[in-house]
PDB file of N, CA and C in Angstrom:
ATOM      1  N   UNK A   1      56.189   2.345 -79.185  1.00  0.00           N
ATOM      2  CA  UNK A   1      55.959   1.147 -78.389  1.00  0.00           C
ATOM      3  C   UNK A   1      54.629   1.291 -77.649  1.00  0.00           C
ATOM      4  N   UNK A   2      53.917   0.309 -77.358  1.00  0.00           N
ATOM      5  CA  UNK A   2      52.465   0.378 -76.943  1.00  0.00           C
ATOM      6  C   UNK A   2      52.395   0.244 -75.487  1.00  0.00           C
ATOM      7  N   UNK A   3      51.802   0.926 -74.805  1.00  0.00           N
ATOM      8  CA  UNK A   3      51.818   1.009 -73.810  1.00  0.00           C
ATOM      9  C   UNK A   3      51.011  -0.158 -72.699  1.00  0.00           C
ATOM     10  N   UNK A   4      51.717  -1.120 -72.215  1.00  0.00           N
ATOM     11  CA  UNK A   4      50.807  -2.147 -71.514  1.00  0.00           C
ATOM     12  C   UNK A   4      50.038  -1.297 -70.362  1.00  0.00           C
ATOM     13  N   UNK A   5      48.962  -1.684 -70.527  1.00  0.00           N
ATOM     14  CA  UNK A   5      48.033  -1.870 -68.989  1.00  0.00           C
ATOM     15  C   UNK A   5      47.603  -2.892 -67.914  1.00  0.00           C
ATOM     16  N   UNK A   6      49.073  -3.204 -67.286  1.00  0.00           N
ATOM     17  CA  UNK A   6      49.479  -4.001 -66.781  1.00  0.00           C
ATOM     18  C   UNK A   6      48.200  -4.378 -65.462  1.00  0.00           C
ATOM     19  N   UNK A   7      47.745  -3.193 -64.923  1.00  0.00           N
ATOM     20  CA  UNK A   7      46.887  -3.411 -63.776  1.00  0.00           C
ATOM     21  C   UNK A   7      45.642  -4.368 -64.547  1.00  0.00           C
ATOM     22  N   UNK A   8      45.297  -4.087 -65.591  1.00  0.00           N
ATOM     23  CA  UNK A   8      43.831  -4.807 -66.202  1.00  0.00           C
ATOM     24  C   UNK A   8      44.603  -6.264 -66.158  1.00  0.00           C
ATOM     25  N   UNK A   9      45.864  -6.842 -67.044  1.00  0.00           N
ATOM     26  CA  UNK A   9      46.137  -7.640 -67.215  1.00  0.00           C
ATOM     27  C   UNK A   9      46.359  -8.092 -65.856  1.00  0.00           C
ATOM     28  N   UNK A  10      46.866  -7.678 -65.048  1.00  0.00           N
ATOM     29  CA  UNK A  10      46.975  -8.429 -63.613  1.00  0.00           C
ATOM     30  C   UNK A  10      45.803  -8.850 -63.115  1.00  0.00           C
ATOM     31  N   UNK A  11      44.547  -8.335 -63.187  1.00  0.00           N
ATOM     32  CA  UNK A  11      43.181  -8.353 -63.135  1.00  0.00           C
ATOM     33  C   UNK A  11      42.529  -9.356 -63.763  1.00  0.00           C
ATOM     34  N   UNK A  12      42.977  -9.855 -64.832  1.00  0.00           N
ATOM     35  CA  UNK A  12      42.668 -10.618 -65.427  1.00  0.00           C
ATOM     36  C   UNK A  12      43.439 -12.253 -64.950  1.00  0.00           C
ATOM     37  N   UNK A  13      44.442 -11.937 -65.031  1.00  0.00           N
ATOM     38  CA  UNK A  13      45.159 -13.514 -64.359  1.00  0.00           C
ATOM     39  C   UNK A  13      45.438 -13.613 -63.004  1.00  0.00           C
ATOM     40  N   UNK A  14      45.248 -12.688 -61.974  1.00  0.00           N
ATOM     41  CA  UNK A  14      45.596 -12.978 -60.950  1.00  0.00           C
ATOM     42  C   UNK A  14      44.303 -12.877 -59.661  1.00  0.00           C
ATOM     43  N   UNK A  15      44.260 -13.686 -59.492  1.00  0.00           N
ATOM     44  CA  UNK A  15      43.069 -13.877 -58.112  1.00  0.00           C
ATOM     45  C   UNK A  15      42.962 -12.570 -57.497  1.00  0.00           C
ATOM     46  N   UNK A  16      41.595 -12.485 -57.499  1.00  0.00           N
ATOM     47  CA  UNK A  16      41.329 -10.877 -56.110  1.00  0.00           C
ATOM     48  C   UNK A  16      41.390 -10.478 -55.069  1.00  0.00           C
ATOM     49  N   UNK A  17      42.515 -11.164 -54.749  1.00  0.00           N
ATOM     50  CA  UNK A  17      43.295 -11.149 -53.367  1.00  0.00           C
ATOM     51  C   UNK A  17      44.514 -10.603 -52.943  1.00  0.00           C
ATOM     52  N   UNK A  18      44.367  -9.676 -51.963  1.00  0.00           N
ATOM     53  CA  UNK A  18      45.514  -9.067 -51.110  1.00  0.00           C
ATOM     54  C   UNK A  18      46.468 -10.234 -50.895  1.00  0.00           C
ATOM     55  N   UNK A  19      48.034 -10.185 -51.690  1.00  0.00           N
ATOM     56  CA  UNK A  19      48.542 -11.393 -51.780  1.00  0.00           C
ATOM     57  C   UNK A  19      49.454 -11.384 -50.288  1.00  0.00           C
ATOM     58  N   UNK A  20      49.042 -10.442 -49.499  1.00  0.00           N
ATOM     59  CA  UNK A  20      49.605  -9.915 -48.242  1.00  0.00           C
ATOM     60  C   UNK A  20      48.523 -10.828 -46.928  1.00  0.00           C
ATOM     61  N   UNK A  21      47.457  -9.486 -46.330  1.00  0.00           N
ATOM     62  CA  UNK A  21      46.535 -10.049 -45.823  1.00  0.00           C
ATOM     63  C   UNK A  21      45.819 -10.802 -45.819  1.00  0.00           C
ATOM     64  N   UNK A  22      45.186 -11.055 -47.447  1.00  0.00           N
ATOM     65  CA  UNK A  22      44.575 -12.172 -47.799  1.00  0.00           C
ATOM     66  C   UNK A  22      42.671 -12.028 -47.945  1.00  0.00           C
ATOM     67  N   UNK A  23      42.763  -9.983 -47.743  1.00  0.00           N
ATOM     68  CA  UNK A  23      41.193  -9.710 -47.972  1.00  0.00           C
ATOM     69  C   UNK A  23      40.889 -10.197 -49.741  1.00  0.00           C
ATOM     70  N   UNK A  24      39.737 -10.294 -49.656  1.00  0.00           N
ATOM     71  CA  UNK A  24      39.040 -10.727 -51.241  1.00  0.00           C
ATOM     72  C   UNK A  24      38.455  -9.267 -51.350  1.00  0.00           C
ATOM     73  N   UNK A  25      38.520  -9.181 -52.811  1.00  0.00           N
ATOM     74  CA  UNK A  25      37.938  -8.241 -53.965  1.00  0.00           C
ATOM     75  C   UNK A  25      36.800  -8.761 -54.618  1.00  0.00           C
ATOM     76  N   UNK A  26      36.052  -7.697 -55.060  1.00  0.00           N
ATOM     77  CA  UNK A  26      34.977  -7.973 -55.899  1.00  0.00           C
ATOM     78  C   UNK A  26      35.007  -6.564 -56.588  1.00  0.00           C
ATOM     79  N   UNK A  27      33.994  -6.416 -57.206  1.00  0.00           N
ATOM     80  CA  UNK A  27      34.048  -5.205 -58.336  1.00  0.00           C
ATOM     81  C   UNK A  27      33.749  -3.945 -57.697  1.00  0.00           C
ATOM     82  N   UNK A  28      32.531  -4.145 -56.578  1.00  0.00           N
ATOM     83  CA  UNK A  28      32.307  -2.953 -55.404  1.00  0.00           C
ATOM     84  C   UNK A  28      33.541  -2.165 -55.163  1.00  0.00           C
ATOM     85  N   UNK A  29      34.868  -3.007 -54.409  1.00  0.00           N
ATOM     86  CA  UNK A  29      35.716  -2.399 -54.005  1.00  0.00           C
ATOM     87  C   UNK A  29      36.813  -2.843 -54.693  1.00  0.00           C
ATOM     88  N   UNK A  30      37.189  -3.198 -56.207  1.00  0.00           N
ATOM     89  CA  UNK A  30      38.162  -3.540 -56.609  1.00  0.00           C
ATOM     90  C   UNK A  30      39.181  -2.196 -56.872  1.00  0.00           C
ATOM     91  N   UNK A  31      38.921  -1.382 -56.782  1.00  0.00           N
ATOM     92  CA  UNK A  31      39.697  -0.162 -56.746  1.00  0.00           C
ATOM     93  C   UNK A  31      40.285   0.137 -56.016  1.00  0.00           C
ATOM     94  N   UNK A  32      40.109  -0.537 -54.661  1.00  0.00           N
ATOM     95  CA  UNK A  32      41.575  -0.607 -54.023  1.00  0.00           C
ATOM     96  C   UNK A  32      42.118  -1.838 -53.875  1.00  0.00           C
ATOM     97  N   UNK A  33      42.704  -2.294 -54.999  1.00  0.00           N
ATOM     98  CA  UNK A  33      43.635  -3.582 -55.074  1.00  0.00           C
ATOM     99  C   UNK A  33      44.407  -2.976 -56.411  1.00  0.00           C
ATOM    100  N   UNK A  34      45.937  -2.960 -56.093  1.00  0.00           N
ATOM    101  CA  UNK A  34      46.877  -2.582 -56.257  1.00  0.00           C
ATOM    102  C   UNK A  34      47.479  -3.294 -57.102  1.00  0.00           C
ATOM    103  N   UNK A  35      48.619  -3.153 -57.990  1.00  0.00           N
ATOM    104  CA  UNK A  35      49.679  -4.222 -58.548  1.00  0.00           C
ATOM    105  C   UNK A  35      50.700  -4.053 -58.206  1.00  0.00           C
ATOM    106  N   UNK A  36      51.235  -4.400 -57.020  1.00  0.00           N
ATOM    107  CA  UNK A  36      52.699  -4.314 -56.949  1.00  0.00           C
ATOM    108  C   UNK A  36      54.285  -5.179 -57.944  1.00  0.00           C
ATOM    109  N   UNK A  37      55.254  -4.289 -57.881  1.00  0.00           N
ATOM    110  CA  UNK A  37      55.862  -4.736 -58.503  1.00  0.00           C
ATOM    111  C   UNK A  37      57.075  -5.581 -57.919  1.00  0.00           C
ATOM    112  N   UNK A  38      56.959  -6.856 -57.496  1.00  0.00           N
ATOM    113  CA  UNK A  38      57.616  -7.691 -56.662  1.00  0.00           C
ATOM    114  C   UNK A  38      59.404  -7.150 -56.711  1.00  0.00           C
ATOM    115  N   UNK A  39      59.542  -7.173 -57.732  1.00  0.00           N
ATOM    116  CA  UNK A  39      61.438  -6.043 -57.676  1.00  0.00           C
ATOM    117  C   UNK A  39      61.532  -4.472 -57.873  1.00  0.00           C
ATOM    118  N   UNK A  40      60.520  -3.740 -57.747  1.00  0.00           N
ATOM    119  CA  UNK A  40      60.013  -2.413 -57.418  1.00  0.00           C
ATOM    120  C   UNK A  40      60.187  -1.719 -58.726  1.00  0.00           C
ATOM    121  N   UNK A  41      60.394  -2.856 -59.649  1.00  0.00           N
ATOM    122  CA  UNK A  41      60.566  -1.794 -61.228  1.00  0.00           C
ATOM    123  C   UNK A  41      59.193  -1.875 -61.697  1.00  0.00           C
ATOM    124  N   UNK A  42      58.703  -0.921 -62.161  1.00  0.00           N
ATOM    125  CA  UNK A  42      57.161  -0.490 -62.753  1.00  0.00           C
ATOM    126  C   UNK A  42      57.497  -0.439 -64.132  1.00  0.00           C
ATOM    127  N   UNK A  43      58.798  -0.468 -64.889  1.00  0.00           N
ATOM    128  CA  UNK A  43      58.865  -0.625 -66.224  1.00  0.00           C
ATOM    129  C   UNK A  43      59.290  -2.709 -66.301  1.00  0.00           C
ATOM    130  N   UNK A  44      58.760  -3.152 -65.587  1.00  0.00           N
ATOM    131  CA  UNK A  44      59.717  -4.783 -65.972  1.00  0.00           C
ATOM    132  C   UNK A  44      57.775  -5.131 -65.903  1.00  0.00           C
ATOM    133  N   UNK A  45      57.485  -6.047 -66.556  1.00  0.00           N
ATOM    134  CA  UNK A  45      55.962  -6.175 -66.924  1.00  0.00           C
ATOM    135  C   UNK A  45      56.014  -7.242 -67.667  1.00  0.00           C
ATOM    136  N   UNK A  46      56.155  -8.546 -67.468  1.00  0.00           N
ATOM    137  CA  UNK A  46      56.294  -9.418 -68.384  1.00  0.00           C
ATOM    138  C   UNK A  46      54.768  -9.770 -68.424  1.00  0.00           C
ATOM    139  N   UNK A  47      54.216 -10.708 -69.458  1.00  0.00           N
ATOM    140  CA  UNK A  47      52.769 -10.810 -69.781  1.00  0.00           C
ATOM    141  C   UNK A  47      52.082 -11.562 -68.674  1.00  0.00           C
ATOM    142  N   UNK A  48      53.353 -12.935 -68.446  1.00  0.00           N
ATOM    143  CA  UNK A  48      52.974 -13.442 -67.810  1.00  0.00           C
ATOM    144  C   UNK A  48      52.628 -13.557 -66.313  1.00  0.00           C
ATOM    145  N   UNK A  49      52.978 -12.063 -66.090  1.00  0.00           N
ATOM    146  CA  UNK A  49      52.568 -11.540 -64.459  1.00  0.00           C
ATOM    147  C   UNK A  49      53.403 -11.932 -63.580  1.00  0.00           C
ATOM    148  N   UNK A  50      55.083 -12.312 -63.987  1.00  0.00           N
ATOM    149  CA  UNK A  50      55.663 -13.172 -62.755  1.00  0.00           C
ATOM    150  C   UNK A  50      56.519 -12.079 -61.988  1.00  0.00           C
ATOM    151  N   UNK A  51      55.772 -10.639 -62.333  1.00  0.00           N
ATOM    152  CA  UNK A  51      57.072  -9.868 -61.179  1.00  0.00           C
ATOM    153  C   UNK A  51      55.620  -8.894 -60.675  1.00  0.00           C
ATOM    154  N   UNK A  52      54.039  -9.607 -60.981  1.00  0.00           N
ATOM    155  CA  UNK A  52      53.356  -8.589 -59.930  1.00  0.00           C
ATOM    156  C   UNK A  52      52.406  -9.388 -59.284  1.00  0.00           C
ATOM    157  N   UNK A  53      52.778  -9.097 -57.993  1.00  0.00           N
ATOM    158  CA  UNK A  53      50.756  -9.263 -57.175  1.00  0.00           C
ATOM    159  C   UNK A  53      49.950  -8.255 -56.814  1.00  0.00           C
ATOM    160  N   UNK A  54      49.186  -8.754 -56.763  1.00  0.00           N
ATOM    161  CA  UNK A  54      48.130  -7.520 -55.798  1.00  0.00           C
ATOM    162  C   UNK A  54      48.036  -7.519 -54.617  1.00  0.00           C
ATOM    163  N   UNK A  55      48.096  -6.389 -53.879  1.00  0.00           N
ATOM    164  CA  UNK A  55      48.240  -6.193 -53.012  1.00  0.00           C
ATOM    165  C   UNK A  55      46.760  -4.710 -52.839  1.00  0.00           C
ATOM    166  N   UNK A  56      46.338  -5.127 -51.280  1.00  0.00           N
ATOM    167  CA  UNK A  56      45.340  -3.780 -51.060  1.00  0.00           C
ATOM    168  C   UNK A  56      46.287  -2.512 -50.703  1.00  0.00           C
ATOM    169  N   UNK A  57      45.421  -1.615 -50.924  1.00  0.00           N
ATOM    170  CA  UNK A  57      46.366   0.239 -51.080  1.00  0.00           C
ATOM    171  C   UNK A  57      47.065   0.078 -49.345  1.00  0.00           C
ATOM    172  N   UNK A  58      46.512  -0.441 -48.449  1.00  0.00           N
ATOM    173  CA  UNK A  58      46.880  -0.630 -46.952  1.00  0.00           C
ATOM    174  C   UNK A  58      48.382  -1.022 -47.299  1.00  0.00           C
ATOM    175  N   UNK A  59      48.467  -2.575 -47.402  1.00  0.00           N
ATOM    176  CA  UNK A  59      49.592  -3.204 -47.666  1.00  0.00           C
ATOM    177  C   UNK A  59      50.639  -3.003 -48.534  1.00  0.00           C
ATOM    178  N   UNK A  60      49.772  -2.191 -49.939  1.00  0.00           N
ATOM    179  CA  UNK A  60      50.990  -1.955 -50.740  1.00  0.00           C
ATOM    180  C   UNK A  60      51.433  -0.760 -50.431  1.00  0.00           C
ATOM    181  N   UNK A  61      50.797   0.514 -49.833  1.00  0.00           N
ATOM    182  CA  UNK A  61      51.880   1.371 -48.504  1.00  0.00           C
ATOM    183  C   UNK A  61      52.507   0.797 -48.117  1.00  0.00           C
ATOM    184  N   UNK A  62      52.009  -0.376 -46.979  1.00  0.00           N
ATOM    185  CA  UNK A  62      53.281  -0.807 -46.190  1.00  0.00           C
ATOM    186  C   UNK A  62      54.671  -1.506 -46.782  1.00  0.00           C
ATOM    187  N   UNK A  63      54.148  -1.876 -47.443  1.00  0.00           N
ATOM    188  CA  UNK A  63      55.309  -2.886 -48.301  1.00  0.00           C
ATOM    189  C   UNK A  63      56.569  -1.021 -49.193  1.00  0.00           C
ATOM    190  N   UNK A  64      56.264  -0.314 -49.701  1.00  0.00           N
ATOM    191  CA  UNK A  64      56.740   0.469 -49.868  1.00  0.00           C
ATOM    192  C   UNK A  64      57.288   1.719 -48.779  1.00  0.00           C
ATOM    193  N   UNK A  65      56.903   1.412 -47.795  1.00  0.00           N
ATOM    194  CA  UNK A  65      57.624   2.281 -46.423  1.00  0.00           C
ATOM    195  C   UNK A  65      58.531   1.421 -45.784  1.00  0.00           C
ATOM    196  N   UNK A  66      58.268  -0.064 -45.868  1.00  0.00           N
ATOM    197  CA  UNK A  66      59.597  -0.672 -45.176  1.00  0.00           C
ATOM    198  C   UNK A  66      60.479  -0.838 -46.584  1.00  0.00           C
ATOM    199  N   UNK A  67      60.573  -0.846 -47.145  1.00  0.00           N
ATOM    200  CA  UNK A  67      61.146  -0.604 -48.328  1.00  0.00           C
ATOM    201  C   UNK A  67      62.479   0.370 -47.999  1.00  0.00           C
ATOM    202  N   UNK A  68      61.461   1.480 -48.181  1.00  0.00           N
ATOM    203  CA  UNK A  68      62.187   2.883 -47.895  1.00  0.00           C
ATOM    204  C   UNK A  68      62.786   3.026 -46.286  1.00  0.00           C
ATOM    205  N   UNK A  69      62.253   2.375 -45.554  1.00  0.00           N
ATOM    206  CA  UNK A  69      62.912   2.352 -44.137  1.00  0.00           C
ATOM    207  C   UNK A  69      64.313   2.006 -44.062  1.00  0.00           C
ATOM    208  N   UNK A  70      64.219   0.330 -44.852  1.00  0.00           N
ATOM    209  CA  UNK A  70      65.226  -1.009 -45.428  1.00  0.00           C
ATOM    210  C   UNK A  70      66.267   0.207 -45.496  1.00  0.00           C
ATOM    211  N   UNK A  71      66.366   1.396 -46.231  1.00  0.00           N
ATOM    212  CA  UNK A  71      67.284   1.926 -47.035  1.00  0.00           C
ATOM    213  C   UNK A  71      68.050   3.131 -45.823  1.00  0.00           C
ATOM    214  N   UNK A  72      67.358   3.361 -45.134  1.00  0.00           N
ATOM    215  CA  UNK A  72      67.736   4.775 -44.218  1.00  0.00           C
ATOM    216  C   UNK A  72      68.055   3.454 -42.583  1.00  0.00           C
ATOM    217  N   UNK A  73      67.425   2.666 -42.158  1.00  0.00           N
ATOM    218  CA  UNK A  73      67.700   1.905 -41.005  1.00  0.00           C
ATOM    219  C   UNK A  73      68.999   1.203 -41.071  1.00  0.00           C
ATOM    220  N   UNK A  74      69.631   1.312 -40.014  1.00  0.00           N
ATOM    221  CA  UNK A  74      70.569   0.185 -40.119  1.00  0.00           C
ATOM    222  C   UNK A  74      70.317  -1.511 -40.120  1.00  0.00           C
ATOM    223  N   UNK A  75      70.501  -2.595 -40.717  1.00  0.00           N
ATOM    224  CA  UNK A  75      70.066  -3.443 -40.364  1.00  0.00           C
ATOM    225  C   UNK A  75      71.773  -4.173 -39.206  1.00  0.00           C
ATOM    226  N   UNK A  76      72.299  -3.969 -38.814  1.00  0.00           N
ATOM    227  CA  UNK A  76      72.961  -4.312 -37.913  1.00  0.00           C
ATOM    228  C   UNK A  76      74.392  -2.979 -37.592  1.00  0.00           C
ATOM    229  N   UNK A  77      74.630  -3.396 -36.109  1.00  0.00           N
ATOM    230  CA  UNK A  77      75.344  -1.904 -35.864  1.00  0.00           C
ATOM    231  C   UNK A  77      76.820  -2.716 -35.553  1.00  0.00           C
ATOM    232  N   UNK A  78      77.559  -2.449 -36.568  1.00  0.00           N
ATOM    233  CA  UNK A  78      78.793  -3.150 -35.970  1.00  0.00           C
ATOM    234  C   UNK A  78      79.720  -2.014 -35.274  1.00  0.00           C
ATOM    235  N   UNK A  79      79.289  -0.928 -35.024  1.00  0.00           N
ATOM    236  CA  UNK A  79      79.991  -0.110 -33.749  1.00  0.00           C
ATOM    237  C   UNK A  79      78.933   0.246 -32.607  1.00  0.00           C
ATOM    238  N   UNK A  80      78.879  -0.289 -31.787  1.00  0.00           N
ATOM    239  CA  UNK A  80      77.916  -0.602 -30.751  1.00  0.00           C
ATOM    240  C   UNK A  80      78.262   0.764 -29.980  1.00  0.00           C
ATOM    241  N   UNK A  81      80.001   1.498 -29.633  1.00  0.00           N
ATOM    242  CA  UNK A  81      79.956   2.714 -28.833  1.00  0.00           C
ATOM    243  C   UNK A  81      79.131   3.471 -29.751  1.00  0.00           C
ATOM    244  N   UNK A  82      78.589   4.164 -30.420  1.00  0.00           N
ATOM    245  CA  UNK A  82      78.004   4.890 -31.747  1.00  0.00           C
ATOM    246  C   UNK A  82      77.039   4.217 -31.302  1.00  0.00           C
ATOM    247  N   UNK A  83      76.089   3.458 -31.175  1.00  0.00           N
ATOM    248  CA  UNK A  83      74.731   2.904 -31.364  1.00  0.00           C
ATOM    249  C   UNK A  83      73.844   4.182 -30.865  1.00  0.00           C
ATOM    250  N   UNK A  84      72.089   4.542 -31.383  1.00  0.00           N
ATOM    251  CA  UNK A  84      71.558   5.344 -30.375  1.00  0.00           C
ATOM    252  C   UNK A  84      70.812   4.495 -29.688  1.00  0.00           C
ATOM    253  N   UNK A  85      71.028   5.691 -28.101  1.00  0.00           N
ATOM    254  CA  UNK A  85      70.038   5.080 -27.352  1.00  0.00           C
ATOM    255  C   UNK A  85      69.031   5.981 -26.572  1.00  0.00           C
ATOM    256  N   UNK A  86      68.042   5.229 -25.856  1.00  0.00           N
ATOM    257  CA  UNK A  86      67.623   5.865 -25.232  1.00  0.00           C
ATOM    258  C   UNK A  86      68.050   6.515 -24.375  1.00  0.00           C
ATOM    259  N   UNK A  87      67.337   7.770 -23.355  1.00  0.00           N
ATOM    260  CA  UNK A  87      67.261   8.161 -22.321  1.00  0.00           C
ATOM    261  C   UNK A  87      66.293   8.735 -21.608  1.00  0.00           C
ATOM    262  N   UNK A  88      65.580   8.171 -21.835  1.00  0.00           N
ATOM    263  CA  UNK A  88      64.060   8.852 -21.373  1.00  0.00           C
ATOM    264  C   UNK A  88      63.497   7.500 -20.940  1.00  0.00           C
ATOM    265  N   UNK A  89      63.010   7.394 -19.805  1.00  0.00           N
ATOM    266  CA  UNK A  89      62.312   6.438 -18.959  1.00  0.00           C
ATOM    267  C   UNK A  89      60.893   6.638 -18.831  1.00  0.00           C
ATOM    268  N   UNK A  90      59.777   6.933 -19.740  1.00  0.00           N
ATOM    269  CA  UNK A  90      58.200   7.398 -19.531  1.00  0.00           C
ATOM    270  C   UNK A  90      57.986   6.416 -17.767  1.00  0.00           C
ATOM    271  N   UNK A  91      58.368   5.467 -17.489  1.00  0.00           N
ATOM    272  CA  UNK A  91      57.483   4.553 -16.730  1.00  0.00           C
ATOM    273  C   UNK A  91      58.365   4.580 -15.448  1.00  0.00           C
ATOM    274  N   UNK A  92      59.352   5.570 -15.291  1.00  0.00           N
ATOM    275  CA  UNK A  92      60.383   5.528 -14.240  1.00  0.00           C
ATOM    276  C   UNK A  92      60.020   5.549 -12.753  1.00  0.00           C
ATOM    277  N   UNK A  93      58.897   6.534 -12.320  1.00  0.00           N
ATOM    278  CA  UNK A  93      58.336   6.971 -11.676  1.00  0.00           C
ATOM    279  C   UNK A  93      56.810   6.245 -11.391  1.00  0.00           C
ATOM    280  N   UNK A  94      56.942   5.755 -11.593  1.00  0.00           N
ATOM    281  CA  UNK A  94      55.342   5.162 -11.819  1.00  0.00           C
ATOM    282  C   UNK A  94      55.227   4.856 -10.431  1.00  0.00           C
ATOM    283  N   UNK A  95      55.916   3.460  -9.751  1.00  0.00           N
ATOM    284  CA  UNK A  95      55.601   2.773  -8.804  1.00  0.00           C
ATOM    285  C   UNK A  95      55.344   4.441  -7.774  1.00  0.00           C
ATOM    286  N   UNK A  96      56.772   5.405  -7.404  1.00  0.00           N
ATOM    287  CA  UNK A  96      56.204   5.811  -6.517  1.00  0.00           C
ATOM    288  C   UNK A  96      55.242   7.132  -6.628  1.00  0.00           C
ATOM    289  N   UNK A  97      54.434   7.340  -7.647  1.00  0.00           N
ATOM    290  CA  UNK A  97      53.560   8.112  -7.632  1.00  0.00           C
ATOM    291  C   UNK A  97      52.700   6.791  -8.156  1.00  0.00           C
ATOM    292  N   UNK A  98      51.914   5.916  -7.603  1.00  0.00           N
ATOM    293  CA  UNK A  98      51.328   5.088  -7.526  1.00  0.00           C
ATOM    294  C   UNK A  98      50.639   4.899  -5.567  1.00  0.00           C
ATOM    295  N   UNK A  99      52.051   4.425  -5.319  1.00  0.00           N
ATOM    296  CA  UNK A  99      52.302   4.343  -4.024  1.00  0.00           C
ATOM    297  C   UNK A  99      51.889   5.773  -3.459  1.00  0.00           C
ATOM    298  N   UNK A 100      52.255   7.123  -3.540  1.00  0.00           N
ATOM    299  CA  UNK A 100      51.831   8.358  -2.731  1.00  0.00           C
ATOM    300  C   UNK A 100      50.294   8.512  -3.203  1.00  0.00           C
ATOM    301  N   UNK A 101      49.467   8.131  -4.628  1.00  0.00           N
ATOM    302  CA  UNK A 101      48.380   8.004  -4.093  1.00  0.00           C
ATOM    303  C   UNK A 101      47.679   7.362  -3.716  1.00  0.00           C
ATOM    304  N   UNK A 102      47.827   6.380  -3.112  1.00  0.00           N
ATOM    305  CA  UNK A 102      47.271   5.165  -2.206  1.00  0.00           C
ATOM    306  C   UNK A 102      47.276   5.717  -0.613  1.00  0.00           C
ATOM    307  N   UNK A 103      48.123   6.620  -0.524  1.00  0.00           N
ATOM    308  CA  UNK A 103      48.296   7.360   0.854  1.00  0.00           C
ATOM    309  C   UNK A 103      47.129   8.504   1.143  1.00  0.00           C
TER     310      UNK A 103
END
């Protein structure tokens, strides 16, 4: 089976644009514009480009760390005693070591 080179073909039909931020490409810096794979399979490649955009190397990190976040984060805590929380106050103290050096 022949191996597509999906990034050229994306290159070819799809505008040079971060389909994220919305920076433009040109040939200078087209090397960092990416093809992401809109359902994260890198073997699904249809010709007609409907499962990739481009995305810049910035964005298509990000888009692949919330991804991976999506998977380890909870997206809602239905046992709230269990929830974590804080305990550390950085700003607790502020007002009165503010106040003693004004004295």
């Amino acid at each position: 089976m022949k191996k597509i080179d999906y990034r050229n073909q994306a290159l070819k039909i799809l505008p040079w644009v971060c389909g994220s931020c919305g920076r433009d490409f040109t040939g200078k810096n087209l090397r960092e514009l990416t093809v992401h794979h809109k359902d994260h399979n890198y073997k699904n490649n249809p010709p007609d480009g409907s499962n990739w955009e481009l995305l810049c190397l910035y964005c298509h990190d990000n888009e692949h760390s919330r991804a991976l976040d999506a998977e380890w984060l909870p997206t809602h805590n239905t046992d709230k005693d269990k929830r974590t929380t804080t305990c550390h106050t950085p700003f607790e103290n502020l007002n009165t070591l503010l106040s003693e050096k004004k004295k």
